[in-house]
N, C-alpha and C. Protein backbone atom coordinates (compact mmCIF):
# COMPACT_ATOMS: atom_id res chain seq x y z
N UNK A 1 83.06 101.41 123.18
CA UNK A 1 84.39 101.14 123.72
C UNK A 1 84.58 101.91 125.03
N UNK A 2 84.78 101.29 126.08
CA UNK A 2 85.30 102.26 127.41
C UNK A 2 86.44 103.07 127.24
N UNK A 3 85.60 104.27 128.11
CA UNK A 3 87.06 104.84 128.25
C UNK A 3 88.58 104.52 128.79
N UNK A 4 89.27 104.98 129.10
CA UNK A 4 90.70 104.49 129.06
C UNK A 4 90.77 105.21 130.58
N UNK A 5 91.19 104.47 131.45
CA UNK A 5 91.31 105.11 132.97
C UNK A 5 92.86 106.28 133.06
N UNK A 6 92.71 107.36 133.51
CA UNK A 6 93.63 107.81 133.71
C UNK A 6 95.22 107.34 133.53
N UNK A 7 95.21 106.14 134.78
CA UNK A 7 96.44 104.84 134.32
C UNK A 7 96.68 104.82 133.30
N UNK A 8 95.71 104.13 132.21
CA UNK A 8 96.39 103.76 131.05
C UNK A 8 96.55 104.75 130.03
N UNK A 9 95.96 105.98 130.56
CA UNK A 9 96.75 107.24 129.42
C UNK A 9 97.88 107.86 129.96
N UNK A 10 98.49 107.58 131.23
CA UNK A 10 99.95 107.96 131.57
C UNK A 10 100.72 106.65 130.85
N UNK A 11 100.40 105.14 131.31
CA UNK A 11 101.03 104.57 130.62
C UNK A 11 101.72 104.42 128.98
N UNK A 12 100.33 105.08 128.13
CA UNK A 12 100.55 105.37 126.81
C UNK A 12 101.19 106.61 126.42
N UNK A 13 101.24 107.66 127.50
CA UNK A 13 102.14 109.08 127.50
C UNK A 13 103.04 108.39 127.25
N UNK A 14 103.29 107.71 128.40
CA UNK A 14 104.85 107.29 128.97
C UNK A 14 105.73 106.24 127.47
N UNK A 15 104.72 105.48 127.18
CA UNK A 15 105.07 104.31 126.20
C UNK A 15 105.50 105.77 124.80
N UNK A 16 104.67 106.70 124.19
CA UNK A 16 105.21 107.13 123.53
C UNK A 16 106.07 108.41 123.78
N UNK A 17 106.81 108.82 124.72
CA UNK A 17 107.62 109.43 124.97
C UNK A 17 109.17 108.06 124.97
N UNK A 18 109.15 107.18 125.33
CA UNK A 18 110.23 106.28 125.09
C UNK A 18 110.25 105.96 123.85
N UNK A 19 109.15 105.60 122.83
CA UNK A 19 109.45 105.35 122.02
C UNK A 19 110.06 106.40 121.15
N UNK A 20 109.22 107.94 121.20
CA UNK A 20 110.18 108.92 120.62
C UNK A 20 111.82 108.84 120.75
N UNK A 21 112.09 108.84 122.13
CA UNK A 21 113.26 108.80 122.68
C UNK A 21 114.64 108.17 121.83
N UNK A 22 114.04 106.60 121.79
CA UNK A 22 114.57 105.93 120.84
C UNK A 22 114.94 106.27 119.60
N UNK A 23 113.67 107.01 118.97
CA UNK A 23 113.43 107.07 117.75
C UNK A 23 114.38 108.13 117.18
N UNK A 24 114.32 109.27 118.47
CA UNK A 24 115.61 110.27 117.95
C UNK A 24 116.89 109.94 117.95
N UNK A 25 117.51 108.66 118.60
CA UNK A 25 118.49 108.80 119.01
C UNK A 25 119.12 107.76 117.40
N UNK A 26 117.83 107.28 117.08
CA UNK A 26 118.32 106.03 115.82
C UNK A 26 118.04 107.16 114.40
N UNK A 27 117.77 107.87 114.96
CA UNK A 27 117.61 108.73 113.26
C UNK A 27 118.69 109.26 113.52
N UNK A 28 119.63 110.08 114.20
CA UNK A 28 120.88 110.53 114.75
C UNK A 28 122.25 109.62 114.19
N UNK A 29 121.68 108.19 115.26
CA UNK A 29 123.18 107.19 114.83
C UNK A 29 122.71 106.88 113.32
N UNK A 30 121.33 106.37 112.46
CA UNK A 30 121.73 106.12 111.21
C UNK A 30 121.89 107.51 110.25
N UNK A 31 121.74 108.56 110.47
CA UNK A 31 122.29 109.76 109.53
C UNK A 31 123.78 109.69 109.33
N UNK A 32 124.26 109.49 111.05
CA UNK A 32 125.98 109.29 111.16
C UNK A 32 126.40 107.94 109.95
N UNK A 33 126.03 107.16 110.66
CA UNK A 33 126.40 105.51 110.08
C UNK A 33 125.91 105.24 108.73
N UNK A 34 124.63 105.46 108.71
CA UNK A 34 124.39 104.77 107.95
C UNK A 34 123.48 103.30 107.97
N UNK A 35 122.45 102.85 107.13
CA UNK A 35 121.95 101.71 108.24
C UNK A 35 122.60 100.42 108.80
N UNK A 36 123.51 99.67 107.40
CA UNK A 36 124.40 99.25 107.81
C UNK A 36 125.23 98.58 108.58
N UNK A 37 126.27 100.19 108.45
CA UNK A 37 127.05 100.36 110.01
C UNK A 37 126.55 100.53 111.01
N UNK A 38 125.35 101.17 111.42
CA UNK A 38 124.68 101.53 112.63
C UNK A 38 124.75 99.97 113.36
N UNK A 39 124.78 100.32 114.75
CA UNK A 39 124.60 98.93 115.76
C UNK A 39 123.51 99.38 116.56
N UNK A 40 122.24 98.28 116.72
CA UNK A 40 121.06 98.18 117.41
C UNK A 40 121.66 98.57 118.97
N UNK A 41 122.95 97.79 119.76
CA UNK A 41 123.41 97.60 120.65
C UNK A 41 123.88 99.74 120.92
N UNK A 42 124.60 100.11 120.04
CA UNK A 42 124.55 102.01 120.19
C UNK A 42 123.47 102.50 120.34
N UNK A 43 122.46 102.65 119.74
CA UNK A 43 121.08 103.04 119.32
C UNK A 43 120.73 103.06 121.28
N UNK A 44 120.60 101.50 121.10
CA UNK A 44 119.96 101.29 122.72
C UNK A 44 120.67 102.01 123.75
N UNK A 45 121.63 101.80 123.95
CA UNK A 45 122.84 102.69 125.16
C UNK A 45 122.77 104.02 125.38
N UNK A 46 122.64 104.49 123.61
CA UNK A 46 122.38 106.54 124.00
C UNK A 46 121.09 106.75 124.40
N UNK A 47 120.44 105.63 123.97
CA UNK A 47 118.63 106.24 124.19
C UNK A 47 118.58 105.70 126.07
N UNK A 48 119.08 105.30 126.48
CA UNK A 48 118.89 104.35 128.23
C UNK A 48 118.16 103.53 127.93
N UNK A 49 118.61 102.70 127.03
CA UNK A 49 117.78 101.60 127.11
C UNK A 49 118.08 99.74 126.74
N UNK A 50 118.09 98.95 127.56
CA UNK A 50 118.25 97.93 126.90
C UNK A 50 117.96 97.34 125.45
N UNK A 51 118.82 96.53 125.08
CA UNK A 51 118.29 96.25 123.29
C UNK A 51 116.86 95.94 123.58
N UNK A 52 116.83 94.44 124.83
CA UNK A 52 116.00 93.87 124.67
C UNK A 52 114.53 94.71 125.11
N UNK A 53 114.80 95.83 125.99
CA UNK A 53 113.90 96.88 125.61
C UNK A 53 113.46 97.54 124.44
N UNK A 54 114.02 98.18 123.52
CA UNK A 54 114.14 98.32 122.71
C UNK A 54 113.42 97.18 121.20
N UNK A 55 113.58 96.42 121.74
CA UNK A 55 112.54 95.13 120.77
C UNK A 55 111.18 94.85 120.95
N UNK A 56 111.06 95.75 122.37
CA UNK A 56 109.64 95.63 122.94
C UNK A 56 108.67 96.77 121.95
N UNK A 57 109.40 98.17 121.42
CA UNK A 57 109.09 99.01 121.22
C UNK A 57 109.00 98.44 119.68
N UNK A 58 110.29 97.60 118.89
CA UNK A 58 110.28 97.57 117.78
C UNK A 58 110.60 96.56 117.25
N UNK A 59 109.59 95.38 117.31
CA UNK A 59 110.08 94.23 117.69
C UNK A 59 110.91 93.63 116.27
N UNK A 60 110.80 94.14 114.75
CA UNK A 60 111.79 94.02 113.75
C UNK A 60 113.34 94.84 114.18
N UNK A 61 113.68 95.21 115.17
CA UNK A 61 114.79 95.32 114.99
C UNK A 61 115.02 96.43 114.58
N UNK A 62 116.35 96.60 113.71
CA UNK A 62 117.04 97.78 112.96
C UNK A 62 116.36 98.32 112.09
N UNK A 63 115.78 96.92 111.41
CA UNK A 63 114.71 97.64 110.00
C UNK A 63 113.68 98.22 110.45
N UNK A 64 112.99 97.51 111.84
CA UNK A 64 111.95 98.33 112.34
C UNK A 64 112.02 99.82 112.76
N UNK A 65 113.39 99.92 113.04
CA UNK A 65 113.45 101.17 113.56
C UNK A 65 113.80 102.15 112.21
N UNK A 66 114.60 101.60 111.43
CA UNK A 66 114.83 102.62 110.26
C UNK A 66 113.83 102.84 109.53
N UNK A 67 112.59 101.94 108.95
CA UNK A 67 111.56 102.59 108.72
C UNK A 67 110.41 103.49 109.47
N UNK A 68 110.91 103.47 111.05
CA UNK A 68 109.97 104.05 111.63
C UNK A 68 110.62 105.81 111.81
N UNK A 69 111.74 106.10 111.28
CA UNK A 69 112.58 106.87 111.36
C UNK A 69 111.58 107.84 110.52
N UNK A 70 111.52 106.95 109.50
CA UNK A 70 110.87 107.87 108.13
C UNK A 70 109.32 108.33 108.30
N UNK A 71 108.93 107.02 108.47
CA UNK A 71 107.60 107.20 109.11
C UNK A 71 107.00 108.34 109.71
N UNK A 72 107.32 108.59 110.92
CA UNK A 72 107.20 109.29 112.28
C UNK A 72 107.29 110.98 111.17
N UNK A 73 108.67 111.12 110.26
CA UNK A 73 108.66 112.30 110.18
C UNK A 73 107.82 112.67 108.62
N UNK A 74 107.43 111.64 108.00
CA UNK A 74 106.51 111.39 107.05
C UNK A 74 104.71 112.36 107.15
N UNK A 75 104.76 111.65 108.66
CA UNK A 75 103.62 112.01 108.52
C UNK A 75 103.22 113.47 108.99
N UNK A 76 104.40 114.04 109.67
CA UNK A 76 104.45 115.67 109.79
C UNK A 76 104.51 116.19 108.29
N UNK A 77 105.36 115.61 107.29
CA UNK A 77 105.94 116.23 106.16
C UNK A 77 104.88 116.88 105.17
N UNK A 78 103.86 115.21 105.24
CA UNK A 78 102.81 115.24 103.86
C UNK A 78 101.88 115.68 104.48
N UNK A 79 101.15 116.45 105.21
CA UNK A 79 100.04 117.33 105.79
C UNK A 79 100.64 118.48 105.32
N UNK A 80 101.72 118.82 106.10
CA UNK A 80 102.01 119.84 105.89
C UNK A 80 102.48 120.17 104.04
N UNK A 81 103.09 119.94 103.33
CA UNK A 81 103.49 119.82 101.87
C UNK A 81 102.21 120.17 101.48
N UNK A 82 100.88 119.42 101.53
CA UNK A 82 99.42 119.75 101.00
C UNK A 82 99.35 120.76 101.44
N UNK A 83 99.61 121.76 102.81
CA UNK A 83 99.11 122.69 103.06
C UNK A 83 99.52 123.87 101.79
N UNK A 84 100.78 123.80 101.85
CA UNK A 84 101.75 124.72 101.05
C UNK A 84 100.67 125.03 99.52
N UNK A 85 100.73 123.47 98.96
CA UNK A 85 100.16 123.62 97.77
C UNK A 85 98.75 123.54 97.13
N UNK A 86 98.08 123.87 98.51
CA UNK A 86 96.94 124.42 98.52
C UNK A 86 96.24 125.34 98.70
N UNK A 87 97.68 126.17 98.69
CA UNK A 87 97.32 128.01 99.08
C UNK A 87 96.42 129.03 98.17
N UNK A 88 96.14 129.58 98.23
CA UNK A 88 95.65 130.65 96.95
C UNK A 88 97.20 131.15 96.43
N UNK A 89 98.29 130.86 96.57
CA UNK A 89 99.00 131.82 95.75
C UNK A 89 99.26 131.38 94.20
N UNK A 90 99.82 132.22 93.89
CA UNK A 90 99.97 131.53 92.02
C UNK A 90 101.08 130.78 92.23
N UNK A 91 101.04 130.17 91.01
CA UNK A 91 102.38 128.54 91.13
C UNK A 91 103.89 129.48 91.13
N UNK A 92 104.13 130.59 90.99
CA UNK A 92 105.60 130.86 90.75
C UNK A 92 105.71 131.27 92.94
N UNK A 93 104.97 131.76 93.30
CA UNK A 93 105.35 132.13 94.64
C UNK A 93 105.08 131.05 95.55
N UNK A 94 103.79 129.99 95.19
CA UNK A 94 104.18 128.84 95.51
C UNK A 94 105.28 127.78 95.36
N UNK A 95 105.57 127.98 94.40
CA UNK A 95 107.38 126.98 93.87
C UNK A 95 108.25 127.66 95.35
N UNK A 96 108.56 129.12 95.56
CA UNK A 96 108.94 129.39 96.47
C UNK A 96 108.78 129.33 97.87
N UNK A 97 107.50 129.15 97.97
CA UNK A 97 106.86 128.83 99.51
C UNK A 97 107.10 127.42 99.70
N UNK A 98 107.30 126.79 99.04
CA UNK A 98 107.39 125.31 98.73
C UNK A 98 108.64 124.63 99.22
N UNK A 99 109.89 125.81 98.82
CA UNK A 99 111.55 125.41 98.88
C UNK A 99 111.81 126.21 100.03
N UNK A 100 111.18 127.16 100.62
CA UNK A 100 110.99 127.77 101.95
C UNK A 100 110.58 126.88 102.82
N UNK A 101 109.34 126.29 102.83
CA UNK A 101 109.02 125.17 103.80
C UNK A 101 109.90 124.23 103.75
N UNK A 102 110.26 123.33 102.71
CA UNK A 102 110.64 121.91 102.63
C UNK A 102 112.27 122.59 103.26
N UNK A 103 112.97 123.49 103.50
CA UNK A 103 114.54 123.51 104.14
C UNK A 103 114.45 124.06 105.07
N UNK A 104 113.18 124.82 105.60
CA UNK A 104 112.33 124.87 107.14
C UNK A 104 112.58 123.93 107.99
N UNK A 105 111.82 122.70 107.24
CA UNK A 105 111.17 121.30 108.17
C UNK A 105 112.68 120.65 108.32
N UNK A 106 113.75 120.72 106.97
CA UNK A 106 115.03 119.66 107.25
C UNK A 106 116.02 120.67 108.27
N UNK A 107 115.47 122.21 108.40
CA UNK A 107 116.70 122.91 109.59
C UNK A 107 115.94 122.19 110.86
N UNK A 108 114.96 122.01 111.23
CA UNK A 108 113.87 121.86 112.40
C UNK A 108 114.61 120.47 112.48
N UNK A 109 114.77 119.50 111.64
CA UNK A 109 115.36 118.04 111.76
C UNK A 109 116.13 117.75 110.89
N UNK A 110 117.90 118.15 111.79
CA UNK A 110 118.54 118.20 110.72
C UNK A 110 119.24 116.79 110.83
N UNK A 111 119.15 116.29 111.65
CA UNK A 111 119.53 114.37 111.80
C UNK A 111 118.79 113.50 110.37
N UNK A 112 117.60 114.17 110.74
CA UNK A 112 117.17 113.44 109.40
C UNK A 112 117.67 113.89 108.11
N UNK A 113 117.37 115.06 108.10
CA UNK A 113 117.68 115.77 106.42
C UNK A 113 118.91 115.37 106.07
N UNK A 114 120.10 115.19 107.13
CA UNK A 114 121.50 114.00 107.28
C UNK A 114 120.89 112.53 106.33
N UNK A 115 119.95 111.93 107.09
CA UNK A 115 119.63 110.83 106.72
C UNK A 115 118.75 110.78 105.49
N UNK A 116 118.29 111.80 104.82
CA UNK A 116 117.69 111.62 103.83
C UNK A 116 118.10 112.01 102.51
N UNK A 117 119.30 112.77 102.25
CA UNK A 117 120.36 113.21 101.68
C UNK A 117 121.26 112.03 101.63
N UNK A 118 121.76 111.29 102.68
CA UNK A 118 122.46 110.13 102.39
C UNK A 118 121.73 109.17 101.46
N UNK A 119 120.41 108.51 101.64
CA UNK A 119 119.93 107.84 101.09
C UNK A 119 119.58 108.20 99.40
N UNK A 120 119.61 109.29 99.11
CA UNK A 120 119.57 110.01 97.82
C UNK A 120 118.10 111.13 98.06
N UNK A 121 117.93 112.14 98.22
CA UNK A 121 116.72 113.01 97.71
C UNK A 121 115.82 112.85 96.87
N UNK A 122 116.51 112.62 95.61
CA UNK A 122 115.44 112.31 94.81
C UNK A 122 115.18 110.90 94.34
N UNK A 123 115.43 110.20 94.90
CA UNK A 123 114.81 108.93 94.63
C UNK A 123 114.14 108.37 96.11
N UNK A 124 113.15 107.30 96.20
CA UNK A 124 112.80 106.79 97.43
C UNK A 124 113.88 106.41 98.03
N UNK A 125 114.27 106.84 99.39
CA UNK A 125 115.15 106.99 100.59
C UNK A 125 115.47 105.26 100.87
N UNK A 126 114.73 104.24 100.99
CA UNK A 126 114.78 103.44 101.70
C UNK A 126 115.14 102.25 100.80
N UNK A 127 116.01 102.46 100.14
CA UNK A 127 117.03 101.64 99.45
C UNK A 127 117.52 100.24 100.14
N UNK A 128 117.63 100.50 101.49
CA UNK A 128 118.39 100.08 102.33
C UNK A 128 117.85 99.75 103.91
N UNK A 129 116.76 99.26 104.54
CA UNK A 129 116.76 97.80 103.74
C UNK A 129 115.89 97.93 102.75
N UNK A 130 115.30 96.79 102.49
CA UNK A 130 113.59 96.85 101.15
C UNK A 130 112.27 97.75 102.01
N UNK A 131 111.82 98.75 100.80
CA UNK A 131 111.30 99.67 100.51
C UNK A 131 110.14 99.08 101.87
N UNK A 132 109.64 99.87 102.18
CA UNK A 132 108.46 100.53 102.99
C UNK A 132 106.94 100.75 102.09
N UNK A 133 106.15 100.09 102.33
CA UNK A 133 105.14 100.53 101.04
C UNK A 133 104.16 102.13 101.72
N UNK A 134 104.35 102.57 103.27
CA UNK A 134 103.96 103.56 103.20
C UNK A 134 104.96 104.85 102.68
N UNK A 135 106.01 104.78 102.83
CA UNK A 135 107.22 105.64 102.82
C UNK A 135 107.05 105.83 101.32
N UNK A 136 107.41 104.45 100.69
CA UNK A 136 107.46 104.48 99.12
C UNK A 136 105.84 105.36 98.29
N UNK A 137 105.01 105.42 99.40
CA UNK A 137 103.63 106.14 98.90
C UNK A 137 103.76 107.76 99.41
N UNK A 138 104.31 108.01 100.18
CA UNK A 138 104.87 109.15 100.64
C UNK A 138 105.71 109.83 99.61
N UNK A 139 106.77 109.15 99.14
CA UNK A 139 107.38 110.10 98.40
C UNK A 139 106.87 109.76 96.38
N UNK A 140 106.16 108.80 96.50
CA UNK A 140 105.06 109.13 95.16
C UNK A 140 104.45 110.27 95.05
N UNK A 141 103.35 110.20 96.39
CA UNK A 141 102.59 111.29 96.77
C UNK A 141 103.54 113.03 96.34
N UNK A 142 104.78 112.97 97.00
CA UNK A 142 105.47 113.89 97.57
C UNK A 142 105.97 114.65 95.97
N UNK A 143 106.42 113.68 94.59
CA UNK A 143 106.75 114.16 93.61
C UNK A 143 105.48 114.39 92.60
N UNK A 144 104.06 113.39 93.02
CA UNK A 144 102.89 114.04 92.04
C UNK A 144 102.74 115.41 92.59
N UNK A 145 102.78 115.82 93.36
CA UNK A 145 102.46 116.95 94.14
C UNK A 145 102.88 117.99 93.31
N UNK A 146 104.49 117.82 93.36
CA UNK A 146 105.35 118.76 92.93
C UNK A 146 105.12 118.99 91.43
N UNK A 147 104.46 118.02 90.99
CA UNK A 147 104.74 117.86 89.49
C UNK A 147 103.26 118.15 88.86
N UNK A 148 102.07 117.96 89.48
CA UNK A 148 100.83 119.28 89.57
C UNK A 148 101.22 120.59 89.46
N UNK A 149 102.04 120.77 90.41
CA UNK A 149 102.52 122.64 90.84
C UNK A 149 103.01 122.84 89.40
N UNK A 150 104.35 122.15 88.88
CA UNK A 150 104.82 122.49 87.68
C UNK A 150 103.58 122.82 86.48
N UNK A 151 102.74 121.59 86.44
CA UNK A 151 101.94 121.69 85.24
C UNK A 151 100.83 122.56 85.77
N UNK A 152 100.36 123.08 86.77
CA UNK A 152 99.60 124.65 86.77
C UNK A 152 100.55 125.68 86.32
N UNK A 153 101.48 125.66 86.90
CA UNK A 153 102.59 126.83 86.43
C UNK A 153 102.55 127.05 85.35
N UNK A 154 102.77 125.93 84.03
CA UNK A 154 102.66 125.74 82.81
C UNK A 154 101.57 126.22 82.27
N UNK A 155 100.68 126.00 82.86
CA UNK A 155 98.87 126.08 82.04
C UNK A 155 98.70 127.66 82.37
N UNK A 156 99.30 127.91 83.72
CA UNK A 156 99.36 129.74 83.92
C UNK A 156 100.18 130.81 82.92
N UNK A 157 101.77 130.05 82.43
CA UNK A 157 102.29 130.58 81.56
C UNK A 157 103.43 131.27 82.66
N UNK A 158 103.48 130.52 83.75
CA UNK A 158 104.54 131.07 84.97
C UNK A 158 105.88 130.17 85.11
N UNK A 159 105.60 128.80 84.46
CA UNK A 159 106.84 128.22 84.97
C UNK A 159 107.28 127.59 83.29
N UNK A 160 108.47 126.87 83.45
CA UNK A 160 109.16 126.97 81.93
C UNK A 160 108.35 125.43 81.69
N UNK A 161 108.25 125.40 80.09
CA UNK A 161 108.26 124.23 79.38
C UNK A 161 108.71 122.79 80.37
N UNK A 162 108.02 121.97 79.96
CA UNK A 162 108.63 120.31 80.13
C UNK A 162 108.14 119.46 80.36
N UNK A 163 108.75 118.05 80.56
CA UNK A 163 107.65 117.14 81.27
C UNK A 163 107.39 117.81 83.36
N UNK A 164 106.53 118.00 83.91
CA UNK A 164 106.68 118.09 84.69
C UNK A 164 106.87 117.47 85.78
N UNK A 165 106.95 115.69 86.01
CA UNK A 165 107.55 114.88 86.89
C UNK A 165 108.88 115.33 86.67
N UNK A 166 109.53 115.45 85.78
CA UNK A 166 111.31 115.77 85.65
C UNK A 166 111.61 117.07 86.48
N UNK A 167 110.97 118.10 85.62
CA UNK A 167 111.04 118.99 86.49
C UNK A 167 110.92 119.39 88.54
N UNK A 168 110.07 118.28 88.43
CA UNK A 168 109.74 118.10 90.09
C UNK A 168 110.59 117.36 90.69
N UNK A 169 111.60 116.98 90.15
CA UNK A 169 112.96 115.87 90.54
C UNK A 169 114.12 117.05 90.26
N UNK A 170 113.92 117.85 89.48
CA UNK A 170 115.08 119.14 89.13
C UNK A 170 114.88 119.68 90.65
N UNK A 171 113.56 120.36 90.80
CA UNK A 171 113.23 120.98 91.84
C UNK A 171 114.03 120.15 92.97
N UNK A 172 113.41 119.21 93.49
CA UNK A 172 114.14 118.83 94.99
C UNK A 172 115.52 118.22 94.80
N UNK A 173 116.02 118.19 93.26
CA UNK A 173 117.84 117.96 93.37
C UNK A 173 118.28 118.95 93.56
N UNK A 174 117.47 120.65 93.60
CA UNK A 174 118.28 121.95 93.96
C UNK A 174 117.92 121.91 95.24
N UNK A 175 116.37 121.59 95.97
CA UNK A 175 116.68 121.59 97.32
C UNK A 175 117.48 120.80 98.11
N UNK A 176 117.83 119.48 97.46
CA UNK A 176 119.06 118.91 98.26
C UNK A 176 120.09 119.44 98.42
N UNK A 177 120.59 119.72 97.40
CA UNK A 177 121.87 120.69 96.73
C UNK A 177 121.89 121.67 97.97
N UNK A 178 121.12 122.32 97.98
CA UNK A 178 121.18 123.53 99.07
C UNK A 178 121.10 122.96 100.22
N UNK A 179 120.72 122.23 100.78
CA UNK A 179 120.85 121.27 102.10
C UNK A 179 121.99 120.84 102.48
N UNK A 180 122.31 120.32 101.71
CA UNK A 180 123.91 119.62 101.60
C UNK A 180 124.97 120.81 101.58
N UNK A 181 124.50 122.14 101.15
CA UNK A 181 125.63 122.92 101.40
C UNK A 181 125.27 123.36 103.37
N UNK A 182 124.36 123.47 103.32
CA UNK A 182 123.97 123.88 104.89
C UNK A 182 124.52 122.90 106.19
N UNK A 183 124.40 121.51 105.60
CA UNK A 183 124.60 120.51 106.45
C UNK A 183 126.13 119.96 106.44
N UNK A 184 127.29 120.98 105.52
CA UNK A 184 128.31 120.37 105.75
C UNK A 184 129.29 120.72 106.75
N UNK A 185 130.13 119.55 106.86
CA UNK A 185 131.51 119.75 107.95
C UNK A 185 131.91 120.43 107.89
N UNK A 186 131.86 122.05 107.31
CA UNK A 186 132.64 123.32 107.11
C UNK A 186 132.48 124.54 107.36
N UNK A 187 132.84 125.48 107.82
CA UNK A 187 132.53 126.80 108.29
C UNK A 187 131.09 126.93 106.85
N UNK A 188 130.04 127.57 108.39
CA UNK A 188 128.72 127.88 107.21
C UNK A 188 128.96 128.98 106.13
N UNK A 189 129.96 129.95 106.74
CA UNK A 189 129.68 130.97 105.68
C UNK A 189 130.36 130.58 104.27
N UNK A 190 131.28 129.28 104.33
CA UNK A 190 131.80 129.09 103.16
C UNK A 190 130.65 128.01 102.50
N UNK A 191 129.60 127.57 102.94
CA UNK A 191 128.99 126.71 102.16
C UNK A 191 127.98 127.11 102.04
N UNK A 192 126.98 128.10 102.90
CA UNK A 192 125.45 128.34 103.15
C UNK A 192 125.30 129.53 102.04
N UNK A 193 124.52 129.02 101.06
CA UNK A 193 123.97 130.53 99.74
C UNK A 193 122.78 130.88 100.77
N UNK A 194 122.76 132.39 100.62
CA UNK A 194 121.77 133.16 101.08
C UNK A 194 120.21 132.86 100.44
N UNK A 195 119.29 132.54 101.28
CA UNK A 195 118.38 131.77 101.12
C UNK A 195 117.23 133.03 99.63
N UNK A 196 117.64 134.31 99.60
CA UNK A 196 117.41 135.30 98.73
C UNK A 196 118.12 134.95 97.32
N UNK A 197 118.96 134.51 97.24
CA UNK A 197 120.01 134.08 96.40
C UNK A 197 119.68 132.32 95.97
N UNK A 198 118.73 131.56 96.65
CA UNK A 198 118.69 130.68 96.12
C UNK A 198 117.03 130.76 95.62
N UNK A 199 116.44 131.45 96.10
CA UNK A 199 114.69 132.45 95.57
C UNK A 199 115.61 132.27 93.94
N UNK A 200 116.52 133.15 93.89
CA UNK A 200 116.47 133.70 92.63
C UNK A 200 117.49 132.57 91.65
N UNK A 201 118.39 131.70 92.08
CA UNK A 201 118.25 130.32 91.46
C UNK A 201 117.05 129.70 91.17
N UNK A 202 116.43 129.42 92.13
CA UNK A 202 115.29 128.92 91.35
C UNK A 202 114.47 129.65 90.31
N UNK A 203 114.05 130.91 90.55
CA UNK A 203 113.46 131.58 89.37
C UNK A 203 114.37 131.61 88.14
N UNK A 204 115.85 131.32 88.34
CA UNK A 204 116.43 131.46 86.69
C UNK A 204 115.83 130.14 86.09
N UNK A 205 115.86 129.03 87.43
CA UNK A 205 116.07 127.91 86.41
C UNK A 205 114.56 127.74 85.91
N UNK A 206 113.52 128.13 87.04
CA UNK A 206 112.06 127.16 86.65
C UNK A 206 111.12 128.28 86.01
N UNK A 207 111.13 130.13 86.45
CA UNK A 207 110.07 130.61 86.02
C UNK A 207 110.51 131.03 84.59
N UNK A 208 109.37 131.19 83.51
CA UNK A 208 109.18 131.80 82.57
C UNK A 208 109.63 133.38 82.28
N UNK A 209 110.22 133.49 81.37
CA UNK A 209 111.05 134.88 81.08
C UNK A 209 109.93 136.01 80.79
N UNK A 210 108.51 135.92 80.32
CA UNK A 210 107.73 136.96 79.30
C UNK A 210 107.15 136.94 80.80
């Protein structure tokens, strides 16, 4: 295959710096809206860009863009998530390194963590429109993960009794929970628990007492 002349790697800079562009400005209006309510015609205007530009980049439209919303930050998420739970540490300080990273990545993008909290946390996000079959493998991926960690924990004698898919749905309904207090319309100090204070929520609820 030839190489690519200088030209056409500014052109492809250039092509994915607009498309980012876009991409932030539609994860933004659908966190606000909703997918919905969101209008293709807003999306285009904050980003500088014509719709019919904008179709060039994504040529499905709204749906194209709302699954590419997920997408884009998908594939930062699940590299990184494997990294976490492939550490040498034992499963109880991993459970914690775990709820440390994952409200890391949603302060770093909090438009999304908006948009992914709306759609529900613990269930696949993309309700709205029909499911995504990479997204929907993403957050399969994203709860076997969690639900390994539980059942080492278990086999170590570090984390409590259960089925551990449930438990791995307990887990990220407390990290939503805590998101949703961070991300609301209200003075932070009345909603934000001290991130030491939610360490030790989680250890009441998930580690083992002996």
């Amino acid at each position: 295959m030839p190489a690519r002349s200088p030209r056409d790697e500014r052109r492809e800079r250039h092509r994915e710096l607009s498309r980012d562009q876009i991409l932030d400005v539609a994860e933004q209006v659908f966190a606000r809206e909703g997918f919905h309510d969101a209008a293709l015609r807003e999306i285009a205007e904050l980003a500088e860009y014509s719709v019919g530009s904008v179709y060039t980049f994504f040529p499905g439209g709204k749906d194209d863009l709302y699954r590419a919303t997920f997408r884009r930050r998908g594939a930062a998420f699940m590299p990184e998530m494997r990294s976490v739970l492939t550490s040498p540490l034992p499963p109880r300080e991993q459970l914690i390194a775990l709820a440390d990273w994952q409200v890391g990545f949603f302060r770093g993008h909090p438009h999304f963590a908006r948009l992914v909290l709306r759609g529900g946390a613990i269930a696949p996000p993309l309700a709205e429109p029909t499911g995504d079959p990479e997204i929907t493998k993403n957050f399969q991926e994203a709860q076997r993960l969690q639900a390994d960690l539980f059942a080492r924990g278990q086999s170590a004698g570090e984390l409590v009794p259960g089925p551990p898919p449930v438990l791995a749905r307990m887990f990220s309904g407390l990290v939503a929970a805590y998101q949703t207090g961070e991300l609301a319309d209200t003075e932070a100090s009345e909603q934000s628990l001290p991130l030491k204070d939610f360490h030790a929520l989680l250890a009441r609820t998930f580690f083992t007492t002996g």
